[in-house]
N, C-alpha and C. Protein backbone atom coordinates (compact mmCIF):
# COMPACT_ATOMS: atom_id res chain seq x y z
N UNK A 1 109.80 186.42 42.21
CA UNK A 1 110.20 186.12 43.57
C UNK A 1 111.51 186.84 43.92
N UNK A 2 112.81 187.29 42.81
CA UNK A 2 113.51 187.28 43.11
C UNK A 2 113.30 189.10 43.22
N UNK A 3 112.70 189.46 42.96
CA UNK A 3 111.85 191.25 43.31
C UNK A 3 111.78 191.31 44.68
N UNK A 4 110.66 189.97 45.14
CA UNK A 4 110.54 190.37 46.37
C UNK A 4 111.55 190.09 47.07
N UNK A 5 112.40 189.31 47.05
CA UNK A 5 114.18 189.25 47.95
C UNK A 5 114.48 190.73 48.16
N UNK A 6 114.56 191.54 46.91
CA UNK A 6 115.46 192.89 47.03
C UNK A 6 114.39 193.64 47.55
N UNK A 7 113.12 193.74 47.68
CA UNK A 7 112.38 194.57 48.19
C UNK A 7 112.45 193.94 49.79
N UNK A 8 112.41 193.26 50.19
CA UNK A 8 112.92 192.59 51.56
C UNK A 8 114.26 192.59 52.03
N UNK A 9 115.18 193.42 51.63
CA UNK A 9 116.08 193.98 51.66
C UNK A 9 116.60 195.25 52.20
N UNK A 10 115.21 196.05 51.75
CA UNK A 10 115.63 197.28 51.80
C UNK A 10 114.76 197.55 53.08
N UNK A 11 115.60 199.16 53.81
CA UNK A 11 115.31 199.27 55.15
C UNK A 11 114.03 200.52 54.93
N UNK A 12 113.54 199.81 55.80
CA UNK A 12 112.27 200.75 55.49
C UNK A 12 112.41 202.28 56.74
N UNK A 13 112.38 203.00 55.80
CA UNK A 13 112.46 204.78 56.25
C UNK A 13 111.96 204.89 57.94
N UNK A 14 110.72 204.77 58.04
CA UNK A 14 110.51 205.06 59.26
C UNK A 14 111.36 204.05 60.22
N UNK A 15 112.39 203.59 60.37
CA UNK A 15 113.04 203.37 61.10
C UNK A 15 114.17 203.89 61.27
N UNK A 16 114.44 204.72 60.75
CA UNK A 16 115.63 205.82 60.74
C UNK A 16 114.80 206.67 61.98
N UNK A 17 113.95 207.15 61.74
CA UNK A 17 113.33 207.59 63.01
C UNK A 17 113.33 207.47 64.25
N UNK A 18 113.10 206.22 64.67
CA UNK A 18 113.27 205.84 65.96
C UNK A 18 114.85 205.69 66.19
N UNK A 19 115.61 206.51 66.29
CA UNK A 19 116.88 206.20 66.94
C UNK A 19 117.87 204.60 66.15
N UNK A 20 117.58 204.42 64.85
CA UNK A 20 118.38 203.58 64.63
C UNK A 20 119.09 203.89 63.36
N UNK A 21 120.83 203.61 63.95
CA UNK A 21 121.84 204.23 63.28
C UNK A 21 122.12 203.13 61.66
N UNK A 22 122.65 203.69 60.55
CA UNK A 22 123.11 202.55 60.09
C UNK A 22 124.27 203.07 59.48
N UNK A 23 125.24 202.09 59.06
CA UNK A 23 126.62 202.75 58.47
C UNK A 23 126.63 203.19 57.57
N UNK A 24 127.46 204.64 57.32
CA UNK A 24 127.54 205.26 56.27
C UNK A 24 129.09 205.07 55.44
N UNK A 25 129.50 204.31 55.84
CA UNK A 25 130.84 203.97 55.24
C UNK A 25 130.95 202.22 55.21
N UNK A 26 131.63 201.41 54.11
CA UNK A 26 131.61 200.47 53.68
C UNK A 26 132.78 200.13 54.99
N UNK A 27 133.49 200.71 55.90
CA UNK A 27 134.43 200.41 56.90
C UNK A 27 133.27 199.99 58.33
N UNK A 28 132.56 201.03 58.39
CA UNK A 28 131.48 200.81 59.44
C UNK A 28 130.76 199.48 59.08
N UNK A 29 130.31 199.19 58.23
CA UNK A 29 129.51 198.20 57.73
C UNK A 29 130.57 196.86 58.17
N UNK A 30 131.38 197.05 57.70
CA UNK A 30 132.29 195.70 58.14
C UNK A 30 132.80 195.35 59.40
N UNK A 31 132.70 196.72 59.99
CA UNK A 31 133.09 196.43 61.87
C UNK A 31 131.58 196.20 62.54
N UNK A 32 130.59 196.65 61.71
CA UNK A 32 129.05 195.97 62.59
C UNK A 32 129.12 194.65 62.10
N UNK A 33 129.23 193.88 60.80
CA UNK A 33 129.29 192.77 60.59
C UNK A 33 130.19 191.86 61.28
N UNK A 34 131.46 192.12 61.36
CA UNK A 34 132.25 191.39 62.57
C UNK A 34 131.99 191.76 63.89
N UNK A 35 131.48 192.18 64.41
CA UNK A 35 131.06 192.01 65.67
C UNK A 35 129.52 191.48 65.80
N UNK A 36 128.87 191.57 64.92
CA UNK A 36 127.59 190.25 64.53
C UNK A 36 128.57 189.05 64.97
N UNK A 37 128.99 188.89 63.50
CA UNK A 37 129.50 187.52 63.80
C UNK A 37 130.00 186.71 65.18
N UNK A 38 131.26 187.82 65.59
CA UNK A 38 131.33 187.45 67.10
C UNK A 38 130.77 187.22 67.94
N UNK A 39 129.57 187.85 68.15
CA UNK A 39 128.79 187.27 68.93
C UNK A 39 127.95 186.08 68.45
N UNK A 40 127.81 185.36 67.54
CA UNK A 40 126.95 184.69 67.11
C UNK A 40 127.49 183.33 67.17
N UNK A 41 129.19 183.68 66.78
CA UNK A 41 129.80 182.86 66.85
C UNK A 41 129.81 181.38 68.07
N UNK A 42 129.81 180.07 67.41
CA UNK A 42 129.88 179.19 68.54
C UNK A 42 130.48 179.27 69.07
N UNK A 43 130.71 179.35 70.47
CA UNK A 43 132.00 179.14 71.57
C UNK A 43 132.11 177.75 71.91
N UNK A 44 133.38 177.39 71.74
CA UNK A 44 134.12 176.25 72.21
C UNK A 44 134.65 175.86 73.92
N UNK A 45 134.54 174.94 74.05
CA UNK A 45 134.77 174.69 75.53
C UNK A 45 136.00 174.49 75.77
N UNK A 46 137.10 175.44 77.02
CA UNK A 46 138.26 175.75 77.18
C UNK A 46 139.16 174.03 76.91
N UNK A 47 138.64 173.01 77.52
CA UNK A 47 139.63 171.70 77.29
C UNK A 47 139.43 172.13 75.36
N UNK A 48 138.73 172.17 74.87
CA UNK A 48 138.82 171.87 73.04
C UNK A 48 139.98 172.98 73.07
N UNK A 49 139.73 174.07 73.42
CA UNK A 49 140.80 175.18 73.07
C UNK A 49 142.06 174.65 73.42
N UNK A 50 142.12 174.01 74.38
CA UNK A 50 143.55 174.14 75.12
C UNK A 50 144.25 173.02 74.05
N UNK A 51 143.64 171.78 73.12
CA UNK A 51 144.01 170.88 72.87
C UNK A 51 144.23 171.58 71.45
N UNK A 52 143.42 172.76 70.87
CA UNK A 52 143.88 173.30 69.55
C UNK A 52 145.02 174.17 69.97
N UNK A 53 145.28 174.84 70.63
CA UNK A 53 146.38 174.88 71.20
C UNK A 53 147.51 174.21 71.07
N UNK A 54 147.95 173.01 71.96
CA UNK A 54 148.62 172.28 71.73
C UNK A 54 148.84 171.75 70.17
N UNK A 55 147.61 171.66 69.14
CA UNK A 55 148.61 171.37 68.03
C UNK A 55 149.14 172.37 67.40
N UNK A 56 149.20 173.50 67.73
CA UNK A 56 150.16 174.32 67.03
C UNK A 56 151.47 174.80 67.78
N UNK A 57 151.92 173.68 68.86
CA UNK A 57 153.51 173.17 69.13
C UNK A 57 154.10 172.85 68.27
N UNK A 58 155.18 172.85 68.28
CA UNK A 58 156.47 172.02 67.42
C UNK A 58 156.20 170.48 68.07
N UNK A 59 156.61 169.55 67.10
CA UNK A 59 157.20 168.00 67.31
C UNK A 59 158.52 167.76 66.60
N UNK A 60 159.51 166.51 67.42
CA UNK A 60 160.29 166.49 67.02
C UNK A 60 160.03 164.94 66.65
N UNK A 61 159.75 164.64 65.15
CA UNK A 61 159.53 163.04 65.12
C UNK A 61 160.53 162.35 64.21
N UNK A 62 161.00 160.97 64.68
CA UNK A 62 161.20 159.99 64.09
C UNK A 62 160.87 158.93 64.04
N UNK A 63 159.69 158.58 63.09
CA UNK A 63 158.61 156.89 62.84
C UNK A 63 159.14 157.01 62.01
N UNK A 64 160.07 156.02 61.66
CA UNK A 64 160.17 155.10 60.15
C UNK A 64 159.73 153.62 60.49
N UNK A 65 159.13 153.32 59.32
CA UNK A 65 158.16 151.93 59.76
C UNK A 65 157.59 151.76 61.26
N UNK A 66 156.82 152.81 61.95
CA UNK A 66 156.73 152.26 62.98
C UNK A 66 154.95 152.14 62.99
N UNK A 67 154.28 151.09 64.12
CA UNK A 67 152.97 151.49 63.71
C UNK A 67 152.52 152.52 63.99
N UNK A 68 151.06 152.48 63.69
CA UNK A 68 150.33 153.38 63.90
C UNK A 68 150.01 153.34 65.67
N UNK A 69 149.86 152.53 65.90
CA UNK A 69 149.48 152.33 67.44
C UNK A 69 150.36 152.60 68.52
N UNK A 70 152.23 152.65 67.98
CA UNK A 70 153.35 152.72 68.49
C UNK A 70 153.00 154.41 68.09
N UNK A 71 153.01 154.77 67.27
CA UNK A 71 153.28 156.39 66.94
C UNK A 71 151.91 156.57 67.68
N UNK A 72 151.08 156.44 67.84
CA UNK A 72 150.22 157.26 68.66
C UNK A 72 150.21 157.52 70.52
N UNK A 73 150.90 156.08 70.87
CA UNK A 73 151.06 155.93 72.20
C UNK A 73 152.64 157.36 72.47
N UNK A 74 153.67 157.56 71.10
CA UNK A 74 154.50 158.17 71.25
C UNK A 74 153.95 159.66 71.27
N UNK A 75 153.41 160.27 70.34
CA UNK A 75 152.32 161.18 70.42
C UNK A 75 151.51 161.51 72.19
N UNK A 76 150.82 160.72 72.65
CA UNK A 76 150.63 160.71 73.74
C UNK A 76 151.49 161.04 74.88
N UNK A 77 152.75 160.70 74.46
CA UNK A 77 153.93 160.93 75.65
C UNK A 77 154.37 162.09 75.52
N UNK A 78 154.70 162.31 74.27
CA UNK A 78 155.92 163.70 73.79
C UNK A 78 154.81 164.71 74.60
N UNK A 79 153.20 164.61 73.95
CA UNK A 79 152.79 166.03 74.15
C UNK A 79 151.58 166.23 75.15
N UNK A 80 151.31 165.19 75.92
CA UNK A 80 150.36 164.94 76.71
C UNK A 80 149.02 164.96 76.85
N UNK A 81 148.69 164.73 75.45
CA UNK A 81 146.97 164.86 75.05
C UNK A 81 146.91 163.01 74.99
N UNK A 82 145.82 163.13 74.96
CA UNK A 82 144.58 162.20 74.85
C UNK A 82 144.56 161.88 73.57
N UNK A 83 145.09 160.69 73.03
CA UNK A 83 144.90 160.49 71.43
C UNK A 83 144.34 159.40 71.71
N UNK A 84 143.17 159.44 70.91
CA UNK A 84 142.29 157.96 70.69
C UNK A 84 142.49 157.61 69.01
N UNK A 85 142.85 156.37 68.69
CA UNK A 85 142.31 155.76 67.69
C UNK A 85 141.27 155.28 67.47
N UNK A 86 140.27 155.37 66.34
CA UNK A 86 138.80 155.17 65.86
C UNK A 86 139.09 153.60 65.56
N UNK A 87 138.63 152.96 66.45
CA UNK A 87 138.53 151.34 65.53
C UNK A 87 137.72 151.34 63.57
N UNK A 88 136.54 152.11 64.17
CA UNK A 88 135.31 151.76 62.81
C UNK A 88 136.39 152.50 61.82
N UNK A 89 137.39 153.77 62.08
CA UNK A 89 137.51 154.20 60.93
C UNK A 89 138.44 153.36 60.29
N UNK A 90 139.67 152.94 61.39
CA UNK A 90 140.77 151.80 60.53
C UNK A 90 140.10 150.78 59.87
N UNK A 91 138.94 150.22 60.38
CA UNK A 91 138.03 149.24 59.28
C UNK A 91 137.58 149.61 58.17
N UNK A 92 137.04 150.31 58.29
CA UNK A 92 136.77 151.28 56.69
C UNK A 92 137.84 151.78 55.85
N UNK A 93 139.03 151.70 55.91
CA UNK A 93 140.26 152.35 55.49
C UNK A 93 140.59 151.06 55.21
N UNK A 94 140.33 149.84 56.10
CA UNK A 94 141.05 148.21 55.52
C UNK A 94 142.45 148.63 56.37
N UNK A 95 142.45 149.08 57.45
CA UNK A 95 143.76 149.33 57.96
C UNK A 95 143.53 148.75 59.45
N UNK A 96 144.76 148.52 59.83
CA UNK A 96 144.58 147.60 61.76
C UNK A 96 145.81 148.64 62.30
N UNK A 97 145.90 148.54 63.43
CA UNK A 97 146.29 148.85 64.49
C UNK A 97 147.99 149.04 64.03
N UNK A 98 148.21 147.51 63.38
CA UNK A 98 149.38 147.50 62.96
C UNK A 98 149.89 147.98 61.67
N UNK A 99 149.19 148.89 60.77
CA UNK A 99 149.62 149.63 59.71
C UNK A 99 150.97 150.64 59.97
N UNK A 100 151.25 150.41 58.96
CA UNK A 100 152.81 151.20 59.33
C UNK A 100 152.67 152.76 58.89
N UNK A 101 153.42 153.54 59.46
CA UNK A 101 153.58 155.24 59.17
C UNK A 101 155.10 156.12 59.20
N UNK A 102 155.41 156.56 58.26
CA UNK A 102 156.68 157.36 58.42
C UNK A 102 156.76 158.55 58.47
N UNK A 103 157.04 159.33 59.49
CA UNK A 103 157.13 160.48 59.55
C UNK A 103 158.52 160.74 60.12
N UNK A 104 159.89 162.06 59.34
CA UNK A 104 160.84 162.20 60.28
C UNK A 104 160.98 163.80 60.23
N UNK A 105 160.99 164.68 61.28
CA UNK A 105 161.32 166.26 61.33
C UNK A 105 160.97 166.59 62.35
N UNK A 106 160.45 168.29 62.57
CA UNK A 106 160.25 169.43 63.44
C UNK A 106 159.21 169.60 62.62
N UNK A 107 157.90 169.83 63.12
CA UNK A 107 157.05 170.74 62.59
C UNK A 107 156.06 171.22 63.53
N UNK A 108 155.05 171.51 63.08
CA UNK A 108 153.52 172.11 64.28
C UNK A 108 152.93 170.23 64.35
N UNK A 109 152.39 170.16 65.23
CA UNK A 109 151.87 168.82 65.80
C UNK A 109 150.49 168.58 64.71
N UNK A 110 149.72 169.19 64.59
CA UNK A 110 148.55 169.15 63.19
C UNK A 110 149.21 168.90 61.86
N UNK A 111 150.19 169.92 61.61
CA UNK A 111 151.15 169.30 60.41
C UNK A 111 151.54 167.99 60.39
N UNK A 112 151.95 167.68 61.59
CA UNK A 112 152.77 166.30 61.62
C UNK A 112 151.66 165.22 61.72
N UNK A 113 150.88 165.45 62.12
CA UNK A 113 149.36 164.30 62.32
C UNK A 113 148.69 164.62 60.55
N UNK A 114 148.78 165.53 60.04
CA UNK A 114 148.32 165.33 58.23
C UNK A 114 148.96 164.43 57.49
N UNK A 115 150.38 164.76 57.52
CA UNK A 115 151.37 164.42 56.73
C UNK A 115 151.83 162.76 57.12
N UNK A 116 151.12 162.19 58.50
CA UNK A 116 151.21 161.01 59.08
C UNK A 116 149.98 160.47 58.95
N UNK A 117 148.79 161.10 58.72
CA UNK A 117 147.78 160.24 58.51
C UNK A 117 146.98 160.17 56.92
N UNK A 118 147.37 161.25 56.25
CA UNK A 118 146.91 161.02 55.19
C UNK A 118 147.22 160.06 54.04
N UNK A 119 148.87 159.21 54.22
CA UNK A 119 148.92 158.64 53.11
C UNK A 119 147.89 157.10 53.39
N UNK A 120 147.28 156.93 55.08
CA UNK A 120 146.85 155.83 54.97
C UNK A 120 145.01 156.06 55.17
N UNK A 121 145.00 157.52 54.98
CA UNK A 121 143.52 157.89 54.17
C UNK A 121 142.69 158.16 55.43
N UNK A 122 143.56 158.74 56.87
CA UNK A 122 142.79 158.87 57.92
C UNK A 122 142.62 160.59 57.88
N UNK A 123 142.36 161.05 59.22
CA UNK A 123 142.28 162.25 59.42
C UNK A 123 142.04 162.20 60.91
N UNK A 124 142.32 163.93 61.43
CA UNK A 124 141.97 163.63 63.10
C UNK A 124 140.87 164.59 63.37
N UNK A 125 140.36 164.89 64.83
CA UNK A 125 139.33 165.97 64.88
C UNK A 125 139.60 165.81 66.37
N UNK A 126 139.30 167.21 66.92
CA UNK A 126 139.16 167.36 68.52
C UNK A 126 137.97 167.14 68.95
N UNK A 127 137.50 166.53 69.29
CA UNK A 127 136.35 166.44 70.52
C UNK A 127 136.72 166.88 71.75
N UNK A 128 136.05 167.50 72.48
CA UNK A 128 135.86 167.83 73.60
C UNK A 128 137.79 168.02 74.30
N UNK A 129 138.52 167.11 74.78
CA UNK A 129 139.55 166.89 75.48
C UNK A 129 140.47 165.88 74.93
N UNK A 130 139.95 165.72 73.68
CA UNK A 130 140.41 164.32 73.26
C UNK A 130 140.76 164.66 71.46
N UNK A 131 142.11 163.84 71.30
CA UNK A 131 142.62 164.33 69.63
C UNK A 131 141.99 162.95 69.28
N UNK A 132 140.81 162.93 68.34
CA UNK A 132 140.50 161.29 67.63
C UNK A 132 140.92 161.59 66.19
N UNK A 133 141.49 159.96 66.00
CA UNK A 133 141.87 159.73 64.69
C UNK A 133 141.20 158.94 63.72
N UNK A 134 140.36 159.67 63.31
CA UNK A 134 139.31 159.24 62.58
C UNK A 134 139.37 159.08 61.09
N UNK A 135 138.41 158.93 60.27
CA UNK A 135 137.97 158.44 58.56
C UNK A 135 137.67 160.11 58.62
N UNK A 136 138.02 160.67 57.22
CA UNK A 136 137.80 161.67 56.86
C UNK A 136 136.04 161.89 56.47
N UNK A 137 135.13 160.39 56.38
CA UNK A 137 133.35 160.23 56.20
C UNK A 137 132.95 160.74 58.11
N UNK A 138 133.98 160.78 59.57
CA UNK A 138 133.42 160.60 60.32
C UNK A 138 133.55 162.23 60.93
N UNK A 139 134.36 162.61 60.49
CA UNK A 139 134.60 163.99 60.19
C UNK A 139 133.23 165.28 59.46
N UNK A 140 132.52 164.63 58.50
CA UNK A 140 132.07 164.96 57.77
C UNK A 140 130.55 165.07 59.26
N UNK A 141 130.19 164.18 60.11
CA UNK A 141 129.04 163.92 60.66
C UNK A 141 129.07 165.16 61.30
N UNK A 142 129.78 166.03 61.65
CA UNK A 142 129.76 167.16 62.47
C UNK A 142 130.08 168.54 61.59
N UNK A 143 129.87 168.60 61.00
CA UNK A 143 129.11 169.91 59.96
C UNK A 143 128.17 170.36 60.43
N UNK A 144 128.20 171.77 61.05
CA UNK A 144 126.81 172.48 60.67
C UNK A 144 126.94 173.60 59.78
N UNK A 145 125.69 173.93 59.68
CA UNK A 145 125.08 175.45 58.93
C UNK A 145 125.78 176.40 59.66
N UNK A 146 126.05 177.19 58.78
CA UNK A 146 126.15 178.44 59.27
C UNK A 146 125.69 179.80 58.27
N UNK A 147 125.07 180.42 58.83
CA UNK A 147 124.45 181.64 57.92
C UNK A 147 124.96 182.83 58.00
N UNK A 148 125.51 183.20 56.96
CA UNK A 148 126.06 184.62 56.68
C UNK A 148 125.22 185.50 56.04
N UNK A 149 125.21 187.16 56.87
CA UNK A 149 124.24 187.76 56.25
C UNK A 149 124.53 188.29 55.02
N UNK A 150 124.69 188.44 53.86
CA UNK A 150 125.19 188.84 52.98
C UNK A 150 124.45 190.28 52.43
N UNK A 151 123.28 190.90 53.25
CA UNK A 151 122.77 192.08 52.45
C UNK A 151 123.45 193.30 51.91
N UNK A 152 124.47 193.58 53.18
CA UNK A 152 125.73 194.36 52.58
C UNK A 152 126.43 194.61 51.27
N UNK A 153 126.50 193.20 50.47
CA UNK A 153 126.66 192.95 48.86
C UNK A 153 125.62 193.72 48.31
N UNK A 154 124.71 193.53 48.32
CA UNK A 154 123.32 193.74 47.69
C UNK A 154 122.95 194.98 47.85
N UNK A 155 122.98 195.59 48.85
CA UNK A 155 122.43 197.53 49.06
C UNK A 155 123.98 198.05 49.78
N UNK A 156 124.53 198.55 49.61
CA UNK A 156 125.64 199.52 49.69
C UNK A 156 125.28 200.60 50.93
N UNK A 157 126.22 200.87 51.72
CA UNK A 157 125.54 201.71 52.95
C UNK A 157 125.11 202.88 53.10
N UNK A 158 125.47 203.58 51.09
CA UNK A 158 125.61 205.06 51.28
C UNK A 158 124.16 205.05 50.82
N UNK A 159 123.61 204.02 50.60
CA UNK A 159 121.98 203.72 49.45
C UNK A 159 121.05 204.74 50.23
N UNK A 160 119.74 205.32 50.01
CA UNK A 160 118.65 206.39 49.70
C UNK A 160 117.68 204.95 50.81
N UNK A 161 117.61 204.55 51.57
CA UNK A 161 116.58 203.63 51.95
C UNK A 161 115.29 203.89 51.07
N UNK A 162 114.64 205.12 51.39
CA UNK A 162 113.39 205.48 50.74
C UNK A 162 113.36 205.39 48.86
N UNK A 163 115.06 205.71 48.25
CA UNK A 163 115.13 205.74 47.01
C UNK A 163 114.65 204.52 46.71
N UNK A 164 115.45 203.08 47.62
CA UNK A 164 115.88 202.21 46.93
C UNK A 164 114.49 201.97 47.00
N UNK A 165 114.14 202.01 48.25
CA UNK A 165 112.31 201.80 48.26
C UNK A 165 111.04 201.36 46.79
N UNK A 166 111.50 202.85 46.15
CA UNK A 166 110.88 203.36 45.46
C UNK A 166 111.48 202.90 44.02
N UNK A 167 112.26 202.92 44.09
CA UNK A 167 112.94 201.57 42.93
C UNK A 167 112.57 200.07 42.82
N UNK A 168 112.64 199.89 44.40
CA UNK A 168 112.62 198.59 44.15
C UNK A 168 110.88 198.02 43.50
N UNK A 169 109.97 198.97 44.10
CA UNK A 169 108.88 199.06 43.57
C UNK A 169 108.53 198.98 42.02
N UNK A 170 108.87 200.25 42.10
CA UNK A 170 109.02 200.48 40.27
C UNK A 170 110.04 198.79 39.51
N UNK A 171 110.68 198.41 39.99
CA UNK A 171 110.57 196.96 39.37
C UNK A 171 109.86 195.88 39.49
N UNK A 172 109.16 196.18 40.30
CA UNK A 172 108.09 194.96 40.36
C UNK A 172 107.11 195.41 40.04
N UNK A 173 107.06 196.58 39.42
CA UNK A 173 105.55 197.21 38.76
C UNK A 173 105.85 196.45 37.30
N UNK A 174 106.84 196.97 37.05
CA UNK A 174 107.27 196.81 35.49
C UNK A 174 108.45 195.43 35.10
């Protein structure tokens, strides 16, 4: 099976014919692959951007013992996003509203939301217009696939199409 992968691999000759180019340099190969990607790439909707954005501001914080519910309403003020707290996730963490958090400095606003939510085992994520502070399991629900072409590894751009052809044959003969 794993014959026929590399023989499904290779570009078959008569398509050099019809007008189709392929890279002859391992530099070309990597500027057609990133611009694959780019286009393939998901696009995000300008409120998500604008709010990843915003966490890579500076904050200037001082929570010592303060809650979580006090530091988030403060969060809300300093930088003018939308912070929601996850009820289900503080339940699952065994944590309430009133759990305490210390954070004191200058940093990027994502820095300062890690370093403030991780010792009590949360995490955050952007949705749409909105920073939620969620369980690092609710985080996990929004994973997708993504497929990278990897043939580039596998046949090299300067390769014989017809050679490899004819190779790849001759291994699945023998």
């Amino acid at each position: 099976m794993m014959h026929g992968v590399d023989a499904a691999g290779i570009f078959d000759s008569k398509l050099g014919t019809t007008n189709i180019s392929y890279p002859t340099t391992f530099k070309d190969l990597t500027r057609e692959r990133r611009e694959l990607a780019a286009r393939l790439e998901v696009k995000r909707p300008p409120s998500t951007l604008a709010v990843e954005k915003k966490l890579n501001d500076n904050v200037t914080l001082n929570m010592k013992g303060q809650t979580i519910e006090e530091a988030v309403t403060f969060l809300q003020n300093y930088t003018g996003l939308t912070v929601v707290l996850d009820p289900k996730a503080l339940q699952e963490e065994g944590l309430s509203k009133e759990s305490k958090v210390d954070l004191v400095g200058t940093m990027k606003l994502k820095t300062a939301l890690k370093f403030m939510l991780r010792p009590l085992g949360l995490t955050f994520k952007v949705e749409d217009d909105v920073l939620l502070i969620t369980s690092p399991q609710a985080t996990r629900d929004m994973t997708y696939v993504k497929t990278y072409s990897v043939a580039d590894l596998v046949i090299g751009p300067d390769r014989n199409p017809a050679a490899a052809l004819k190779e790849a044959a001759a291994m699945m003969k023998g």
